[in-house]
N, C-alpha and C. Protein backbone atom coordinates (compact mmCIF):
# COMPACT_ATOMS: atom_id res chain seq x y z
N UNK A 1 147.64 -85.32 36.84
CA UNK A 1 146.56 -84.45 37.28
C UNK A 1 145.25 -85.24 37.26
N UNK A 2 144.35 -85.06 38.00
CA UNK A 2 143.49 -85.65 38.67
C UNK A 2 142.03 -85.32 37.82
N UNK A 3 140.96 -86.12 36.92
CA UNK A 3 139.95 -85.41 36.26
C UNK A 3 139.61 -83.96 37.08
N UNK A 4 139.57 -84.42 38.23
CA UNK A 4 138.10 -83.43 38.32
C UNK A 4 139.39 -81.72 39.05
N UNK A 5 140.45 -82.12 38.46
CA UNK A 5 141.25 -80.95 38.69
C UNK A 5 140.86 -79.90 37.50
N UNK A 6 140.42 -80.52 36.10
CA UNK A 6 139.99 -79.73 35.51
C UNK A 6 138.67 -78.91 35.75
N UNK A 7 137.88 -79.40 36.18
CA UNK A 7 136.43 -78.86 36.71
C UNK A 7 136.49 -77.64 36.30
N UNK A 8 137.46 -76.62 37.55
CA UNK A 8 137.10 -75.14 37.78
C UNK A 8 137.49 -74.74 36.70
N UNK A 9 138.57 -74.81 35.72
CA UNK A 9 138.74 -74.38 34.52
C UNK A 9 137.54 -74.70 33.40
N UNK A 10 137.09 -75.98 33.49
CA UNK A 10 135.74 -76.31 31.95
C UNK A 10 134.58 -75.03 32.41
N UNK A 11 134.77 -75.07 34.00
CA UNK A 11 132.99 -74.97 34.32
C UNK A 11 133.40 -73.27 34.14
N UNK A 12 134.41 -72.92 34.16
CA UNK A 12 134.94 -71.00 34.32
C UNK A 12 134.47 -70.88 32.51
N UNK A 13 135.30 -71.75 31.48
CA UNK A 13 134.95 -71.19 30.41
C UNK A 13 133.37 -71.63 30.19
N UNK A 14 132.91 -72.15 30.70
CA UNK A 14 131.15 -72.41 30.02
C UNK A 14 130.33 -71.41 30.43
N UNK A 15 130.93 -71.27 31.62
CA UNK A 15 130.09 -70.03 32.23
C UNK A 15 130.03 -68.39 31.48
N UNK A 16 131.84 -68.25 31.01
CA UNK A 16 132.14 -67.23 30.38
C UNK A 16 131.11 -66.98 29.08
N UNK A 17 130.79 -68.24 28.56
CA UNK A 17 130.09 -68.12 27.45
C UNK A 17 128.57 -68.57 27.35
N UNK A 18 128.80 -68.56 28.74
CA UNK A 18 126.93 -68.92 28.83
C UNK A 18 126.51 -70.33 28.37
N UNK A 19 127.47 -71.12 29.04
CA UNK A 19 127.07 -72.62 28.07
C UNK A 19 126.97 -73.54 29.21
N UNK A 20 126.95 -73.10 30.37
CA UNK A 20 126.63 -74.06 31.77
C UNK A 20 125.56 -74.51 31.83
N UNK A 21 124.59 -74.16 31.39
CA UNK A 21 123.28 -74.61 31.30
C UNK A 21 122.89 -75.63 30.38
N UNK A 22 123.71 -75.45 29.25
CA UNK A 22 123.11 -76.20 27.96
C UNK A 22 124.19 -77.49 28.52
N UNK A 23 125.17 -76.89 29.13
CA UNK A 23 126.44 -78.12 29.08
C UNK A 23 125.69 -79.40 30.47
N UNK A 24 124.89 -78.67 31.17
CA UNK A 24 124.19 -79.37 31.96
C UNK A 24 123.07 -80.16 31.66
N UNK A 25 122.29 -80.00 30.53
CA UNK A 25 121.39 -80.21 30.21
C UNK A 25 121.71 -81.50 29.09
N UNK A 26 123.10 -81.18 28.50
CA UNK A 26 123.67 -82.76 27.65
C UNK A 26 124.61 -83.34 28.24
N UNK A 27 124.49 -83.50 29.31
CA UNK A 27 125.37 -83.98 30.47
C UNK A 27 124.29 -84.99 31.15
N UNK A 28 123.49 -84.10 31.62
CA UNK A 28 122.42 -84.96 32.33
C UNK A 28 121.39 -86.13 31.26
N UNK A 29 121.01 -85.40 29.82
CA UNK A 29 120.09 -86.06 29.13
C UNK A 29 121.28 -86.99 28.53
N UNK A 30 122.35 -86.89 27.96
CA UNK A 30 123.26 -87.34 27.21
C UNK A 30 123.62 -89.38 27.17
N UNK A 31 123.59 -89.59 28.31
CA UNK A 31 123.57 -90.92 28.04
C UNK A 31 124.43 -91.77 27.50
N UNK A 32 124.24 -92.71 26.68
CA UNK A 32 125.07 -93.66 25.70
C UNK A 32 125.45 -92.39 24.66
N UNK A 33 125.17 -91.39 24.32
CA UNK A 33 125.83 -90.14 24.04
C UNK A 33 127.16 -89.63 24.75
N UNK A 34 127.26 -90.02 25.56
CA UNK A 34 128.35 -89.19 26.22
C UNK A 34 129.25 -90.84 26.39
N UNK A 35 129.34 -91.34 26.02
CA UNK A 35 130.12 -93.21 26.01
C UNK A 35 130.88 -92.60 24.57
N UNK A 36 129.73 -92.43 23.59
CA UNK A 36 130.22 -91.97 22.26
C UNK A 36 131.60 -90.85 22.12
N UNK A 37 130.93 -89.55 22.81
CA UNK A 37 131.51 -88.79 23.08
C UNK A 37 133.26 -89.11 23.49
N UNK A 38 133.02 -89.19 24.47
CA UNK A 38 134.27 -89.82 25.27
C UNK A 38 135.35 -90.95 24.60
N UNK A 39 134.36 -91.66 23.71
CA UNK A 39 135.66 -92.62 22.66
C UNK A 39 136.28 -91.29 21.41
N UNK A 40 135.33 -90.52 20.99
CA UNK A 40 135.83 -90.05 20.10
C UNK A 40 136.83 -88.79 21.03
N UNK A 41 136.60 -88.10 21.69
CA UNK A 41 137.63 -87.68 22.31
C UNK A 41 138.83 -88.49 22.72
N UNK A 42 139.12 -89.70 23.42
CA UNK A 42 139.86 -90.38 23.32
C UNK A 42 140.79 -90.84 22.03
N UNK A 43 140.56 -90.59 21.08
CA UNK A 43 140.79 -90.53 19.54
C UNK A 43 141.56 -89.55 18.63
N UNK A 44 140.81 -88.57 19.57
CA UNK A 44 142.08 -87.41 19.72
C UNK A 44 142.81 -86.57 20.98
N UNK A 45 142.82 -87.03 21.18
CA UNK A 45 143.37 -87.00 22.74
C UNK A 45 144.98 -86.69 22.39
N UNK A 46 145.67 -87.59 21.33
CA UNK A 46 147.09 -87.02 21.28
C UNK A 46 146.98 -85.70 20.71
N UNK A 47 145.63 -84.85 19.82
CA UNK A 47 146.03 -83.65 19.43
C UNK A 47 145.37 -82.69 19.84
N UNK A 48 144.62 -83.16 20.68
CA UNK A 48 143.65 -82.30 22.14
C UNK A 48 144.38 -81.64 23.08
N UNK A 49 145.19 -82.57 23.89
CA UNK A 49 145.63 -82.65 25.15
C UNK A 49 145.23 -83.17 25.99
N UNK A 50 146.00 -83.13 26.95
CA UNK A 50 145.55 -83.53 28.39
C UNK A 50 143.99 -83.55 28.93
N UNK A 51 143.63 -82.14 28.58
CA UNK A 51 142.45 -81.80 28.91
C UNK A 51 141.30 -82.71 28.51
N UNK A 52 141.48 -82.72 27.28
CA UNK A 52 140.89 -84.01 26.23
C UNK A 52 140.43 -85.37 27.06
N UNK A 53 141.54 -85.89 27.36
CA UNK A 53 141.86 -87.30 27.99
C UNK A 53 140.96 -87.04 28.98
N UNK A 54 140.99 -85.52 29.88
CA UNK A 54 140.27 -85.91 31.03
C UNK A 54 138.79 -85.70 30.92
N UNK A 55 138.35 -85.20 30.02
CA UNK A 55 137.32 -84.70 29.84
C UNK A 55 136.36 -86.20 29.28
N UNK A 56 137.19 -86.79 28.48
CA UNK A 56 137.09 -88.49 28.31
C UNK A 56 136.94 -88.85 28.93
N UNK A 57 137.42 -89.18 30.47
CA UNK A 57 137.27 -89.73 31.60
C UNK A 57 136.06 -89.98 32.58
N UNK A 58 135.60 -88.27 32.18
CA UNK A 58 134.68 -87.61 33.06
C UNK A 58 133.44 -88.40 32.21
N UNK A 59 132.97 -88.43 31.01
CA UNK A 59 131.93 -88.57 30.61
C UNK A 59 131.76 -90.60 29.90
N UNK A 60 132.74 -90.99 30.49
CA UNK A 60 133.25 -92.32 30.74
C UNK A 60 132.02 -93.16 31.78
N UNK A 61 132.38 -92.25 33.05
CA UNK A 61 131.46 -92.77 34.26
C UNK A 61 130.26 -91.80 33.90
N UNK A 62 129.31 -92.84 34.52
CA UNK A 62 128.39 -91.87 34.88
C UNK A 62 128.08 -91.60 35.50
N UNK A 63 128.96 -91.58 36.98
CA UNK A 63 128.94 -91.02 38.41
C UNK A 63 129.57 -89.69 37.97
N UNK A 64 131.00 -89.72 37.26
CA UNK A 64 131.48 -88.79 37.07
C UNK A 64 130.46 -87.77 36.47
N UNK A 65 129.82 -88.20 35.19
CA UNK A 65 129.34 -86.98 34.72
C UNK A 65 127.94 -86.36 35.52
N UNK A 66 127.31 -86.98 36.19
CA UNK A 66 126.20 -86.38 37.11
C UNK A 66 127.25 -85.36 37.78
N UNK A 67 128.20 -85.84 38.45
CA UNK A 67 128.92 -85.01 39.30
C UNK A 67 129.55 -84.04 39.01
N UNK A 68 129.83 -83.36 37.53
CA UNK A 68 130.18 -82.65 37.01
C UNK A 68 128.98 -81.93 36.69
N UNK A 69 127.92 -82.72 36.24
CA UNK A 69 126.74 -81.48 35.96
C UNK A 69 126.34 -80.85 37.51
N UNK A 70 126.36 -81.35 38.26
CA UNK A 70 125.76 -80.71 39.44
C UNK A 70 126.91 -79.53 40.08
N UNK A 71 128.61 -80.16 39.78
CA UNK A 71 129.35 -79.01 39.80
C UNK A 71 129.10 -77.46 39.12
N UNK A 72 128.74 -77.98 37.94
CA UNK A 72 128.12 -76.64 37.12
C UNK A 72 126.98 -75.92 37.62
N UNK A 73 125.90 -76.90 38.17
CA UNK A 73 124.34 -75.80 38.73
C UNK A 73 124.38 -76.23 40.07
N UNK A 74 125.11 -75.84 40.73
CA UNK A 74 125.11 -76.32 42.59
C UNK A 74 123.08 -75.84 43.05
N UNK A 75 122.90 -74.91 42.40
CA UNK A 75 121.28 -75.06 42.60
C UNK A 75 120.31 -76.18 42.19
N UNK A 76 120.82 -76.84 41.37
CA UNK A 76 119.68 -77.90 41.19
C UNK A 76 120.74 -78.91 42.09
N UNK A 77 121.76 -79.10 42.32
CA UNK A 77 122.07 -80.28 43.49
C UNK A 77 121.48 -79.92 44.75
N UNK A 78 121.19 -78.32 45.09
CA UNK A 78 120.93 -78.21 46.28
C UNK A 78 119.70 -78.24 47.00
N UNK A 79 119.13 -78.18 45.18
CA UNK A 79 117.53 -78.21 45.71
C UNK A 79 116.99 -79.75 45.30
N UNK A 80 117.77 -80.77 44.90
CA UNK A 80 117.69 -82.55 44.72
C UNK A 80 117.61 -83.09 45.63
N UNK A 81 118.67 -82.33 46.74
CA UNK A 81 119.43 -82.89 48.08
C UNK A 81 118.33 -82.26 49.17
N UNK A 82 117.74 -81.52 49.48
CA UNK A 82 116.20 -80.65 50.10
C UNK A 82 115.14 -81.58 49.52
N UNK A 83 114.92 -81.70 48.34
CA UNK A 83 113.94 -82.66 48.51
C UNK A 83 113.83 -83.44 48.70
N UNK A 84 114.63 -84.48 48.65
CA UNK A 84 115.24 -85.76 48.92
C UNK A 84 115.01 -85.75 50.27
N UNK A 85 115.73 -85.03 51.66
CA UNK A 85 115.59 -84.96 52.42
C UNK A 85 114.06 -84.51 53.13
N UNK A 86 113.42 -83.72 52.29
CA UNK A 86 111.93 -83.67 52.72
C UNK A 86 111.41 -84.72 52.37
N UNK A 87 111.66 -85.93 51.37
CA UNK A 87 110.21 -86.74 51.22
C UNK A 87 111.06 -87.60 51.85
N UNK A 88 112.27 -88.16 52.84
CA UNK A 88 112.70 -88.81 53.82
C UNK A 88 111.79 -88.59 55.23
N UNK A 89 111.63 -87.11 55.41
CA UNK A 89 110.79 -87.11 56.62
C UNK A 89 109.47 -87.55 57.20
């Protein structure tokens, strides 16, 4: 299974609990934090699961994890991608 197959499942429970925002917010600020992260998940990964491993993966890259925070607030990608495109014009 493919990281970002987990997506709709992480981003369904964060949302359930109101944690998309905060999960976006240490996603985006997180940094050599999320390198950390990701070894120690990797660490337990045999008593995590799968999910674990991928969630490791995700916060591994840091293409991946921008791309996961913006999965979570499609409004701030949509309004990055509008401005971007306005100060192009």
């Amino acid at each position: 299974m493919q990281t970002r197959d987990y997506w709709p499942r992480w981003a369904e429970s964060l949302r359930r609990y109101k944690l998309d925002a905060l999960a976006v917010l240490l996603l985006e600020a997180g940094g050599p934090l999320n390198l950390l992260g990701a070894q120690a998940l990797y660490i337990g990964s045999p008593f995590l699961g799968e999910s674990a491993a991928a969630l490791a993966c995700t916060l591994e890259s840091s293409d991946e994890t921008h791309a996961f925070a913006s999965y979570l607030d499609p409004e701030e990608s949509a309004e990055s991608h509008s401005a971007g495109g306005g100060a192009a014009s």
